[in-house]
N, C-alpha and C. Protein backbone atom coordinates (compact mmCIF):
# COMPACT_ATOMS: atom_id res chain seq x y z
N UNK A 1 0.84 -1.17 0.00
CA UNK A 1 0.00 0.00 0.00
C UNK A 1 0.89 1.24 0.00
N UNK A 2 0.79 2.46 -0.78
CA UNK A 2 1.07 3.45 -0.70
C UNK A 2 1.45 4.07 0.22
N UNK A 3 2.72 4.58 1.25
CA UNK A 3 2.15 5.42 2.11
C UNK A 3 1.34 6.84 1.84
N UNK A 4 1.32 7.42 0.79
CA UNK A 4 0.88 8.53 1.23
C UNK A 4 -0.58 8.50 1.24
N UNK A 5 -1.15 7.26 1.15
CA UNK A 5 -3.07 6.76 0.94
C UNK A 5 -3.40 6.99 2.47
N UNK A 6 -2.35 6.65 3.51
CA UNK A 6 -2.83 6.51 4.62
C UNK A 6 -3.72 7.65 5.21
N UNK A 7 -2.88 8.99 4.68
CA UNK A 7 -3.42 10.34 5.65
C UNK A 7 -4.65 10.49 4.36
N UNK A 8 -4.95 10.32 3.69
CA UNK A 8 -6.43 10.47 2.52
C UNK A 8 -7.63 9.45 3.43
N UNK A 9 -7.07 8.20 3.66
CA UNK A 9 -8.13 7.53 4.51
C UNK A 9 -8.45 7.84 5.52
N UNK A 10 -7.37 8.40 6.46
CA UNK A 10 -7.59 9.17 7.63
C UNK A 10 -8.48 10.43 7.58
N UNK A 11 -8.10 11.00 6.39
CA UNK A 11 -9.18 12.32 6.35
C UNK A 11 -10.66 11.93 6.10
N UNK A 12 -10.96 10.81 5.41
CA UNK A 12 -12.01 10.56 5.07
C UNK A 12 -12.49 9.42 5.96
N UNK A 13 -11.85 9.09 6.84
CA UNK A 13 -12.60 8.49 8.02
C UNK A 13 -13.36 9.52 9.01
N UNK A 14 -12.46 10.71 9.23
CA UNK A 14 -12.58 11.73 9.78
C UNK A 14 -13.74 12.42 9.30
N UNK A 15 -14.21 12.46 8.33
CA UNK A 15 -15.01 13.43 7.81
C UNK A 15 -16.17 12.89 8.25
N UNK A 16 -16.49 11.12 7.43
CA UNK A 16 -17.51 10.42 7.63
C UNK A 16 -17.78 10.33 9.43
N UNK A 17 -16.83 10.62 10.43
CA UNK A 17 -16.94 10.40 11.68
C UNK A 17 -18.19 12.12 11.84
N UNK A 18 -17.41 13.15 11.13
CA UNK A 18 -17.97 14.25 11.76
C UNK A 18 -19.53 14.54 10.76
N UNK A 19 -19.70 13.89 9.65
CA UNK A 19 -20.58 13.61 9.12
C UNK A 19 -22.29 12.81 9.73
N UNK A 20 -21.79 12.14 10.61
CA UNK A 20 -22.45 11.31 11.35
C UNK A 20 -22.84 12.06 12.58
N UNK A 21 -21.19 12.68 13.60
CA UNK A 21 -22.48 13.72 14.92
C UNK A 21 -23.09 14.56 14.43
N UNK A 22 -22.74 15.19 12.89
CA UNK A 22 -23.80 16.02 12.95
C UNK A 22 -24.98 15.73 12.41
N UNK A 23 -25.12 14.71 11.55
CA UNK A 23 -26.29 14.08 11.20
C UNK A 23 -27.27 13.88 12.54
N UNK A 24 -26.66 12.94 13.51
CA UNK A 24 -27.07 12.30 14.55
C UNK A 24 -27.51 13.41 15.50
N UNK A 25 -27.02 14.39 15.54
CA UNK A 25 -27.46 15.48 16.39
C UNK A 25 -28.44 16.09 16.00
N UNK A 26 -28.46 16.67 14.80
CA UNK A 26 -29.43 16.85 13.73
C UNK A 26 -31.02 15.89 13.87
N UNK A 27 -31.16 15.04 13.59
CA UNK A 27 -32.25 13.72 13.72
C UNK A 27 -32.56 13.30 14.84
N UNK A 28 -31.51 12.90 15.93
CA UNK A 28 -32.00 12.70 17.73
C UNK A 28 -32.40 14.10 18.05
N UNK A 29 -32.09 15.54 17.69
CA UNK A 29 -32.61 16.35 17.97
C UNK A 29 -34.30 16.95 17.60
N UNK A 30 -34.61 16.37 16.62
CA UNK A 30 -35.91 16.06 16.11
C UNK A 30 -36.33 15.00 16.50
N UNK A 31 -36.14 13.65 16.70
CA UNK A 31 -36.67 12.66 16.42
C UNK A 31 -36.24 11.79 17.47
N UNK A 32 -35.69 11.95 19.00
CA UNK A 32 -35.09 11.25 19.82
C UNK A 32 -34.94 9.49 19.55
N UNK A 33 -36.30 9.42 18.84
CA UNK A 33 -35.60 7.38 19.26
C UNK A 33 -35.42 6.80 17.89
N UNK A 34 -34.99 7.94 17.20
CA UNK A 34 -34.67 7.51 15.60
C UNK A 34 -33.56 6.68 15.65
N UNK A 35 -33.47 6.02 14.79
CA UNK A 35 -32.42 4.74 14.96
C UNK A 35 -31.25 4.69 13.72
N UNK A 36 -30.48 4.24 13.81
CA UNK A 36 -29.44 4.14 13.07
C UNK A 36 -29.07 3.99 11.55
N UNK A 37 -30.32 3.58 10.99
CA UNK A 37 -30.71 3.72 9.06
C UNK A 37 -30.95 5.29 9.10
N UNK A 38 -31.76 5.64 10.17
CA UNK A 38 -32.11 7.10 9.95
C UNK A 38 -30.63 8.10 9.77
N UNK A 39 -30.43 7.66 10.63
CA UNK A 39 -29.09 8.76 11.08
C UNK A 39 -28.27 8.83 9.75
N UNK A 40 -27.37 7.45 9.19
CA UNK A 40 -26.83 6.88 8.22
C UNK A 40 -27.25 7.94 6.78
N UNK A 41 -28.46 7.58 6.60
CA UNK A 41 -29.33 8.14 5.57
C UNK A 41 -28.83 10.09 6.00
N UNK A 42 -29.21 10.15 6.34
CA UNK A 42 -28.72 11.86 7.14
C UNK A 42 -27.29 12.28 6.98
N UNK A 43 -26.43 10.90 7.09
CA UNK A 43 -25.12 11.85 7.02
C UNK A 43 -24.44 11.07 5.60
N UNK A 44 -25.42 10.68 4.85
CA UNK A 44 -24.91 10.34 3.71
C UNK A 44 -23.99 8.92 3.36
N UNK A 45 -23.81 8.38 4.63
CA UNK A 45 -22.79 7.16 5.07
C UNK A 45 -23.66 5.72 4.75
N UNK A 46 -23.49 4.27 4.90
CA UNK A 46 -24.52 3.40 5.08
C UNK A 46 -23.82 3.31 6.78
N UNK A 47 -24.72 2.21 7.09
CA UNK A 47 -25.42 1.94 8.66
C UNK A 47 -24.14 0.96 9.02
N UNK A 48 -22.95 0.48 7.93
CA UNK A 48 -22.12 -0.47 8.43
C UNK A 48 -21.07 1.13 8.71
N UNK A 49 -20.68 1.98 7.95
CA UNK A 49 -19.81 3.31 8.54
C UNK A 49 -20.39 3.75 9.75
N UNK A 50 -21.49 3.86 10.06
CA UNK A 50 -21.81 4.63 11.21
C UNK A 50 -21.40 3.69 12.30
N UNK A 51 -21.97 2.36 12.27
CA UNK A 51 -20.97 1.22 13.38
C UNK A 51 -19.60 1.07 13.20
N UNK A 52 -18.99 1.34 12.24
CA UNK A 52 -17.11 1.13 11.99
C UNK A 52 -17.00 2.29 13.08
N UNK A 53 -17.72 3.26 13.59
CA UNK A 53 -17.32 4.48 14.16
C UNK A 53 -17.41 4.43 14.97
N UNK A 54 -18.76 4.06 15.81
CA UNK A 54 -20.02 3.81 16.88
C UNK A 54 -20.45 2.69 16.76
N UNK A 55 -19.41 1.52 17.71
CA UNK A 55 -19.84 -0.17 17.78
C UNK A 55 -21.48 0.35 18.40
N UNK A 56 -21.95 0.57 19.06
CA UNK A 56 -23.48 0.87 19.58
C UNK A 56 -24.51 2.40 19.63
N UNK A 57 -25.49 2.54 19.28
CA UNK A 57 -26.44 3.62 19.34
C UNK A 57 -25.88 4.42 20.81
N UNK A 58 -26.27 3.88 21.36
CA UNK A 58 -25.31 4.32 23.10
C UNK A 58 -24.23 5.10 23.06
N UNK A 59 -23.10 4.36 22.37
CA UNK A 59 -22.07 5.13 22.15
C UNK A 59 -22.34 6.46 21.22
N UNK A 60 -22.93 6.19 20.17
CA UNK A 60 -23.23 6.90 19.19
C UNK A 60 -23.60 8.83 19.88
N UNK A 61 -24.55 8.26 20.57
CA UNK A 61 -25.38 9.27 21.38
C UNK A 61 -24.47 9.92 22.64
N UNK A 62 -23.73 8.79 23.14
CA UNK A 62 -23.03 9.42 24.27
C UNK A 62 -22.22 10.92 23.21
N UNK A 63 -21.54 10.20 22.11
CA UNK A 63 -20.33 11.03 21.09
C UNK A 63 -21.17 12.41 21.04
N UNK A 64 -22.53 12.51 20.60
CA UNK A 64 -23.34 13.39 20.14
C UNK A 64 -23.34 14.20 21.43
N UNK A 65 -24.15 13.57 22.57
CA UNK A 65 -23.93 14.76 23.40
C UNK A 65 -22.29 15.35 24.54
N UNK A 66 -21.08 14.49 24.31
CA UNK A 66 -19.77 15.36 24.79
C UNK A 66 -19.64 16.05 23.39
N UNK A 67 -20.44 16.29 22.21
CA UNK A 67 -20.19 17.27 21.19
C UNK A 67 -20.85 18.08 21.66
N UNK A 68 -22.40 17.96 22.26
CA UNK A 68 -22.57 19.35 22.31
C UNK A 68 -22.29 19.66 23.54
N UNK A 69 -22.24 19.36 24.63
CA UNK A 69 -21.26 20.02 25.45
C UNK A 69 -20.02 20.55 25.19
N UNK A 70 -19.21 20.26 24.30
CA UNK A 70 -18.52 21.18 23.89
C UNK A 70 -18.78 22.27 23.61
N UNK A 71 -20.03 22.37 23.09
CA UNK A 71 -20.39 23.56 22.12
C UNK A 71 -20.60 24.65 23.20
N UNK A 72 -21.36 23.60 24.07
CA UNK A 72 -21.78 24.58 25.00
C UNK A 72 -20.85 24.99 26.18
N UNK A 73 -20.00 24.61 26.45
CA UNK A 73 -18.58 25.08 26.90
C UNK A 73 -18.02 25.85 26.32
N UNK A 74 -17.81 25.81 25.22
CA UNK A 74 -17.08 27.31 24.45
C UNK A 74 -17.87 27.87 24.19
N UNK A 75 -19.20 28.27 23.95
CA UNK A 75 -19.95 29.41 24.40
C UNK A 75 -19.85 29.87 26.00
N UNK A 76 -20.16 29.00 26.34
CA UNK A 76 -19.48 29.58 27.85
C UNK A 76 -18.07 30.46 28.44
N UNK A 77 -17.25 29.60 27.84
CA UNK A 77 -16.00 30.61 27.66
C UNK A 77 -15.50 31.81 26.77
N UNK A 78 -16.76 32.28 26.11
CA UNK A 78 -16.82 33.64 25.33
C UNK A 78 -17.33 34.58 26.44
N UNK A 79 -17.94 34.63 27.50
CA UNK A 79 -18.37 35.57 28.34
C UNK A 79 -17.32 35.70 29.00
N UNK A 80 -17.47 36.91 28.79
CA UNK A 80 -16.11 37.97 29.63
C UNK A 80 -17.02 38.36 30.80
N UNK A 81 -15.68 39.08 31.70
CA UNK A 81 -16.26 39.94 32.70
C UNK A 81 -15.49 41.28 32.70
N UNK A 82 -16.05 42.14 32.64
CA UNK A 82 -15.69 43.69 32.66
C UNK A 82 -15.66 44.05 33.82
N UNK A 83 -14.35 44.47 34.15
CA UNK A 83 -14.15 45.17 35.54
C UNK A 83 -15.19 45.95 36.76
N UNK A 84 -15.30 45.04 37.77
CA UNK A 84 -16.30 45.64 38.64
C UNK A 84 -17.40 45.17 38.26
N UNK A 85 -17.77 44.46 37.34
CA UNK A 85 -19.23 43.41 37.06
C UNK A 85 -19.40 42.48 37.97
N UNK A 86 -20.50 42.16 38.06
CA UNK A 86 -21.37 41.90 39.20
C UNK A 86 -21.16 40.63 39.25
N UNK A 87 -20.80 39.55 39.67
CA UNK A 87 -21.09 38.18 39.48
C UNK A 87 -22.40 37.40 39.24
N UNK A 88 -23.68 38.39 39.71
CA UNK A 88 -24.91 37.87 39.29
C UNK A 88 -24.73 38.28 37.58
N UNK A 89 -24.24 39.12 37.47
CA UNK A 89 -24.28 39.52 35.94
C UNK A 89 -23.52 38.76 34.83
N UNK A 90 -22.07 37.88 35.72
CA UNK A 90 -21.88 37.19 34.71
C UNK A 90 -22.62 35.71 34.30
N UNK A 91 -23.19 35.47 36.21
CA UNK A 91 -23.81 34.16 35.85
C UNK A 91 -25.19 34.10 34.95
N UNK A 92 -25.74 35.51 34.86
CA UNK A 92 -27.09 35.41 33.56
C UNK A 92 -26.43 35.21 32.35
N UNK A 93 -25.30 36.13 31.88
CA UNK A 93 -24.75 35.42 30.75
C UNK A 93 -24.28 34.18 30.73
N UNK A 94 -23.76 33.76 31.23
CA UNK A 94 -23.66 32.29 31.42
C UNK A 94 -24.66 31.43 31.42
N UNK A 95 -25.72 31.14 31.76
CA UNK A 95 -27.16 31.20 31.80
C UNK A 95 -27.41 31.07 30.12
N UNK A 96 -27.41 32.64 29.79
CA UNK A 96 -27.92 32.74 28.64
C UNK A 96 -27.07 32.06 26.96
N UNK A 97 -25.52 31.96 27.02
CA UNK A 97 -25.07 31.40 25.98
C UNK A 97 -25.35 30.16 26.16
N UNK A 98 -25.35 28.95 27.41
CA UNK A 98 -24.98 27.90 27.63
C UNK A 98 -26.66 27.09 27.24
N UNK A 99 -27.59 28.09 27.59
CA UNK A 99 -29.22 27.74 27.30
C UNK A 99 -29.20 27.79 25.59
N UNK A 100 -28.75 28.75 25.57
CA UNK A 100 -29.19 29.53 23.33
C UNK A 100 -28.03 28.41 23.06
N UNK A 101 -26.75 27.50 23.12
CA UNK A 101 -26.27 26.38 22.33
C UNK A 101 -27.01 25.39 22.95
N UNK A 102 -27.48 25.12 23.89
CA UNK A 102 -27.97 23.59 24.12
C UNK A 102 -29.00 23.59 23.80
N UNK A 103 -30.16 24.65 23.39
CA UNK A 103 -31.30 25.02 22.48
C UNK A 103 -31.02 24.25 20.96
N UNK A 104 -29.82 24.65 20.49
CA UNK A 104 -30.54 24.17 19.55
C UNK A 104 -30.16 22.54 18.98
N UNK A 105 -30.16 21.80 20.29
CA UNK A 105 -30.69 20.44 19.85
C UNK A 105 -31.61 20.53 20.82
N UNK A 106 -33.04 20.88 20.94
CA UNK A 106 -33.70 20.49 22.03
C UNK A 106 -34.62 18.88 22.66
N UNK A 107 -34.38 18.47 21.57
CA UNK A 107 -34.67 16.98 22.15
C UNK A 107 -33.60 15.65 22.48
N UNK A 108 -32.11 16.44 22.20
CA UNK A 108 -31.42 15.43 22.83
C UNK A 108 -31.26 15.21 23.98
N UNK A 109 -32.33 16.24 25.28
CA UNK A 109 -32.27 15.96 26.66
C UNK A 109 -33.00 14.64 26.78
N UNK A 110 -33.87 14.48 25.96
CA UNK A 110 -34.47 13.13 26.03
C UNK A 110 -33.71 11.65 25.66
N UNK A 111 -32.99 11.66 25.37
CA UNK A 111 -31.89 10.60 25.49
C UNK A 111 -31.90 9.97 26.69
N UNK A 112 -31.78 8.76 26.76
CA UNK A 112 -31.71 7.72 28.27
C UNK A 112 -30.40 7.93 27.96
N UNK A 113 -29.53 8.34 29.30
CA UNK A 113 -27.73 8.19 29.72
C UNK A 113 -27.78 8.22 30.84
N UNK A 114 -26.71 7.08 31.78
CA UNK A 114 -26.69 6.70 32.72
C UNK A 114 -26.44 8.08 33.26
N UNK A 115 -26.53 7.83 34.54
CA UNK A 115 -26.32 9.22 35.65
C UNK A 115 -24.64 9.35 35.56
N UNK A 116 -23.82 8.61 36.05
CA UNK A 116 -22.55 9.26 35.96
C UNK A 116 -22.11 9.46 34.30
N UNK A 117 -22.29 9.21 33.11
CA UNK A 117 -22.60 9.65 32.29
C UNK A 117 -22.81 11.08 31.82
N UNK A 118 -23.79 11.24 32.54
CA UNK A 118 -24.40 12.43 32.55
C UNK A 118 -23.94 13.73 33.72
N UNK A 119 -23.34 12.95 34.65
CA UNK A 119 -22.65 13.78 35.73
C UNK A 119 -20.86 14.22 34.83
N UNK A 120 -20.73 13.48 34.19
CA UNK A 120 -19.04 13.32 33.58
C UNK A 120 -19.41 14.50 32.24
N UNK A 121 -20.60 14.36 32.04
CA UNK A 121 -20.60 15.47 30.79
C UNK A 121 -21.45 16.42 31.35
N UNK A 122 -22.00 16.99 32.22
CA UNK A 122 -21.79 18.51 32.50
C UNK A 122 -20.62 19.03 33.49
N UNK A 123 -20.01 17.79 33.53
CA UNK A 123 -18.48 18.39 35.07
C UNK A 123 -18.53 19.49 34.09
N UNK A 124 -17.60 19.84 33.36
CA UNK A 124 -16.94 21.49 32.58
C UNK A 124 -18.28 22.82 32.57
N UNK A 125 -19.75 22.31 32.56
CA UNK A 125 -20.48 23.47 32.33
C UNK A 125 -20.59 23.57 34.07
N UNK A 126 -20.70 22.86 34.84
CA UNK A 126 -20.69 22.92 35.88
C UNK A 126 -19.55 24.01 36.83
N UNK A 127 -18.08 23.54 36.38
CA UNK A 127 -17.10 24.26 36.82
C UNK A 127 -17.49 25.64 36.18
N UNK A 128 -17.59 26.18 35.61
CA UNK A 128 -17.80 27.30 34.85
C UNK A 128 -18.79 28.60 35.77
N UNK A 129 -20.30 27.42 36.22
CA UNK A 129 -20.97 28.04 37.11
C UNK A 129 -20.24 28.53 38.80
N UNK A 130 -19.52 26.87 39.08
CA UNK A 130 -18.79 27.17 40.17
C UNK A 130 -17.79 28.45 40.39
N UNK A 131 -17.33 28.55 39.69
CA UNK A 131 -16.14 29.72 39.40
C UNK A 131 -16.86 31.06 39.91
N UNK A 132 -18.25 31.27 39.07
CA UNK A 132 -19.32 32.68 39.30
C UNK A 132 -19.72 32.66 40.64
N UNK A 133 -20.29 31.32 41.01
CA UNK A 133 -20.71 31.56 42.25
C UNK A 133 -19.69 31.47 43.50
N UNK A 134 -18.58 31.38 43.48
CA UNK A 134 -17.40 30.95 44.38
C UNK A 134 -17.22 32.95 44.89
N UNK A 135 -17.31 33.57 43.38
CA UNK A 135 -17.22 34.89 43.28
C UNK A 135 -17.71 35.54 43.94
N UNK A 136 -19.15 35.30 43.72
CA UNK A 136 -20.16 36.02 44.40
C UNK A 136 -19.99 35.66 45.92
N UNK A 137 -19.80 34.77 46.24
CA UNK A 137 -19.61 34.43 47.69
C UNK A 137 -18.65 35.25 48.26
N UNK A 138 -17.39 35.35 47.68
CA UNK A 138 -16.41 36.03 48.27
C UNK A 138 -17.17 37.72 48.01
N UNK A 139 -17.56 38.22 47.47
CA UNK A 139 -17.75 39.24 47.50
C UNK A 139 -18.92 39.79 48.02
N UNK A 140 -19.48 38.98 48.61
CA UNK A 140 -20.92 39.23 49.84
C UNK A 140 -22.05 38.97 48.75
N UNK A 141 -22.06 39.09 47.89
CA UNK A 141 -22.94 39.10 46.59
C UNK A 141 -24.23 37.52 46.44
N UNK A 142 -23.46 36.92 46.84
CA UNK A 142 -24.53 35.89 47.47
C UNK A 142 -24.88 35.27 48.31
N UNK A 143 -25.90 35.35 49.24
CA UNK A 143 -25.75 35.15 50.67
C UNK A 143 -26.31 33.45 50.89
N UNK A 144 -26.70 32.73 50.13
CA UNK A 144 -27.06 31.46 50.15
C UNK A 144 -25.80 30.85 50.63
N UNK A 145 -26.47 29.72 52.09
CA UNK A 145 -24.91 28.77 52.37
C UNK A 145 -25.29 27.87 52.47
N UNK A 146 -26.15 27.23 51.19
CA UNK A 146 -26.72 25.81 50.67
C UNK A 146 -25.07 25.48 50.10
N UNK A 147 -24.93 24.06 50.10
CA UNK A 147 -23.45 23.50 50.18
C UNK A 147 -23.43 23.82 48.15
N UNK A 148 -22.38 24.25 47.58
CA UNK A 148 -22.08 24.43 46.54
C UNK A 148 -22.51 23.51 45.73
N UNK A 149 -22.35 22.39 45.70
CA UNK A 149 -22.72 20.76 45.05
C UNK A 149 -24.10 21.02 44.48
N UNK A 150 -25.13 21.78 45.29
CA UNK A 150 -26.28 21.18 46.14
C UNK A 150 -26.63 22.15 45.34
N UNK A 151 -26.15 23.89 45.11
CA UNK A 151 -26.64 24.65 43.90
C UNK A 151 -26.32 24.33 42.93
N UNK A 152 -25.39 23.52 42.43
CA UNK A 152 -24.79 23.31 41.38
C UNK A 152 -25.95 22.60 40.54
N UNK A 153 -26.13 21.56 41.04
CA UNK A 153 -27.25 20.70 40.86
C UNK A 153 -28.40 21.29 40.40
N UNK A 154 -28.89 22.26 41.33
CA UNK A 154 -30.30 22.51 41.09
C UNK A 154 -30.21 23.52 40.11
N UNK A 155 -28.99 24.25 39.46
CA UNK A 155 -28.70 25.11 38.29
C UNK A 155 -28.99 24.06 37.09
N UNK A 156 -28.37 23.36 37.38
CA UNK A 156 -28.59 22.39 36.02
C UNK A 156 -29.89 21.76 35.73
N UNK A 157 -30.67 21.51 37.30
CA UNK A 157 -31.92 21.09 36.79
C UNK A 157 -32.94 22.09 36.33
N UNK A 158 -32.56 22.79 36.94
CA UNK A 158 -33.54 24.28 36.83
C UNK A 158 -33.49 24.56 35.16
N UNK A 159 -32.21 24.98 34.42
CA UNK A 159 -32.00 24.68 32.93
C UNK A 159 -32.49 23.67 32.26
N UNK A 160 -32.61 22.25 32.62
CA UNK A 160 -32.97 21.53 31.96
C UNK A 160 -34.86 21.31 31.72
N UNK A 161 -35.16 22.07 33.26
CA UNK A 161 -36.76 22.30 33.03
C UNK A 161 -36.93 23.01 32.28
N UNK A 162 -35.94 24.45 32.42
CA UNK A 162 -36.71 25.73 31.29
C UNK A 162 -36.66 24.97 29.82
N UNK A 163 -35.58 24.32 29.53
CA UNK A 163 -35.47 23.42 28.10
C UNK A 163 -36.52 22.75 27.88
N UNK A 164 -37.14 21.95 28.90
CA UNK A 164 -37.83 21.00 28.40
C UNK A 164 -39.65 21.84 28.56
N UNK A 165 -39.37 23.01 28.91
CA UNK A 165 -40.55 23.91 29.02
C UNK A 165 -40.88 24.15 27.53
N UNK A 166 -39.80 24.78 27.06
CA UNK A 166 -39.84 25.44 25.70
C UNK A 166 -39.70 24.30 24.80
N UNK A 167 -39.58 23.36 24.50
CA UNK A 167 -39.51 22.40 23.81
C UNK A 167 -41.02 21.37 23.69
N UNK A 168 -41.60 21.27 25.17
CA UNK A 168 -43.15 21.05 25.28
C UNK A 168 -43.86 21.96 24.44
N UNK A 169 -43.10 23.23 24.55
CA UNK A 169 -44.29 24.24 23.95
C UNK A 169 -45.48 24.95 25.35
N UNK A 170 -44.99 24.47 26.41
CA UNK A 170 -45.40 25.09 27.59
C UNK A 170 -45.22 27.02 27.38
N UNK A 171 -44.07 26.69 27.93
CA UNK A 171 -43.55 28.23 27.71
C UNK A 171 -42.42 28.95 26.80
N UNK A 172 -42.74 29.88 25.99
CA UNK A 172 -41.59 30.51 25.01
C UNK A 172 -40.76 30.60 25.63
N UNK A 173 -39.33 30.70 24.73
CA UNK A 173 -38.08 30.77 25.37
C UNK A 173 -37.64 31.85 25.84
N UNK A 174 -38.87 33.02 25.76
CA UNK A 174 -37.91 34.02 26.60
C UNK A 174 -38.55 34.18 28.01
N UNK A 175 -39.80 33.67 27.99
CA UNK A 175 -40.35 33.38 29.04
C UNK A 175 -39.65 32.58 29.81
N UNK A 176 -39.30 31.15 29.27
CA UNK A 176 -38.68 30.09 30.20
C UNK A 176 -37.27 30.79 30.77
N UNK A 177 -36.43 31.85 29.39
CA UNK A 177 -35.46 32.23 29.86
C UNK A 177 -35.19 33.19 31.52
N UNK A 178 -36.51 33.83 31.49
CA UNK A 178 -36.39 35.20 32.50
C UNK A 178 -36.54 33.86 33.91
N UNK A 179 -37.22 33.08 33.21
CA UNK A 179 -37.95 31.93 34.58
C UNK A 179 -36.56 31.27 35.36
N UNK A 180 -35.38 31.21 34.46
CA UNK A 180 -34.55 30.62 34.47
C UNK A 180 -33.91 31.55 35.79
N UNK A 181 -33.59 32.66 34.98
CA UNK A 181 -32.28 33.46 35.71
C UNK A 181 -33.06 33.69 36.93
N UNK A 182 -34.69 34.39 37.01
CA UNK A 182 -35.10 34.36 38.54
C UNK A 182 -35.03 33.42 39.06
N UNK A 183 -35.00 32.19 39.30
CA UNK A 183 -35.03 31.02 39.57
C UNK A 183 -33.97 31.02 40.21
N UNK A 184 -32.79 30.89 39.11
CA UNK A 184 -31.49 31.06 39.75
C UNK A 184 -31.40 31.83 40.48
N UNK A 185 -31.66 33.23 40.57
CA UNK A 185 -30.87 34.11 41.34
C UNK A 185 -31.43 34.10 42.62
N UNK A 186 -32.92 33.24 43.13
CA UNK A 186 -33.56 33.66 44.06
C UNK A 186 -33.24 32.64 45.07
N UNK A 187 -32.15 31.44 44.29
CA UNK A 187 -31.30 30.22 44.58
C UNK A 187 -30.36 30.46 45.56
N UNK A 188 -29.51 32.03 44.86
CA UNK A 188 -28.38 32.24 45.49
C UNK A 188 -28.66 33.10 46.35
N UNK A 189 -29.72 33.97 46.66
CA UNK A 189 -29.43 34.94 47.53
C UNK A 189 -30.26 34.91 49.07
């Protein structure tokens, strides 16, 4: 075999790999218990590439959502803080990029993933919150002395209701959004 075929197959393993989360993100985001012809069909691949990639749907899905946690981690790390800003002020932005990327797959919260699973892929959006509220603490700014863990938690569930608010079609997203940050803030203080 050629060497120089190797890095051409590599690229085009690569592609068909990123071809597939976004297909798969794409379709579980519409269609949560769509299955693996679907996906395939979506990213242009057959159903034996999408397993050369993803031995199981499980895996498949786990890949899909540490992608979008990524996403939603580096939206997170675009919020700055401007000198003398408030720590409630950075945690609404924070709030608000980390809600508007995980928006737009809104039905991959419906995915079955085990709990530590699911604890291992928000650790990073988690630290992010910790950091704001560690802030606010030191600076009198939040007077809640519910154990850190314990808000941490209920930030994330609190987000995942307003998501699954606006996604029911309960409440618009700017509704669920304002629901969010009062929620939160009435958490911390």
């Amino acid at each position: 075999m050629p060497e120089n075929s190797r890095p051409r197959r590599r690229a085009d393993a690569e592609r068909s790999r990123a071809a597939i989360l976004r297909a798969a993100a794409t379709v579980l985001g519409r269609q949560p218990d769509a299955g693996i012809d679907e996906i395939a069909r979506a990213a242009g691949v057959t159903r034996q590439t999408v397993y050369a990639h993803f031995s199981t749907r499980d895996k498949l899905v786990e890949a899909v959502l540490e992608q979008v946690t990524a996403e939603v981690v580096a939206a997170m790390d675009t919020v700055t803080t401007g000198e003398g800003e408030s720590a409630a002020a950075v945690l609404v932005r924070l709030l608000d990029v980390s809600t508007d990327a995980a928006g737009r797959y809104p039905l991959l919260g419906a995915q079955p993933i085990a709990a530590d699973t699911a604890h291992d892929l928000h650790g990073p959006i988690v630290e992010r919150f910790a950091e704001v509220i560690r802030r606010g603490r030191r600076s009198g700014e939040f007077g809640c002395d519910l154990p850190l863990e314990w808000l941490l938690a209920a930030i994330i569930a609190l987000a995942h209701t307003a998501a699954d608010e606006v996604t029911s079609g309960t409440l618009p997203a700017e509704e669920a959004r304002r629901a969010l940050s009062l929620s939160v803030s009435r958490l911390l203080w």
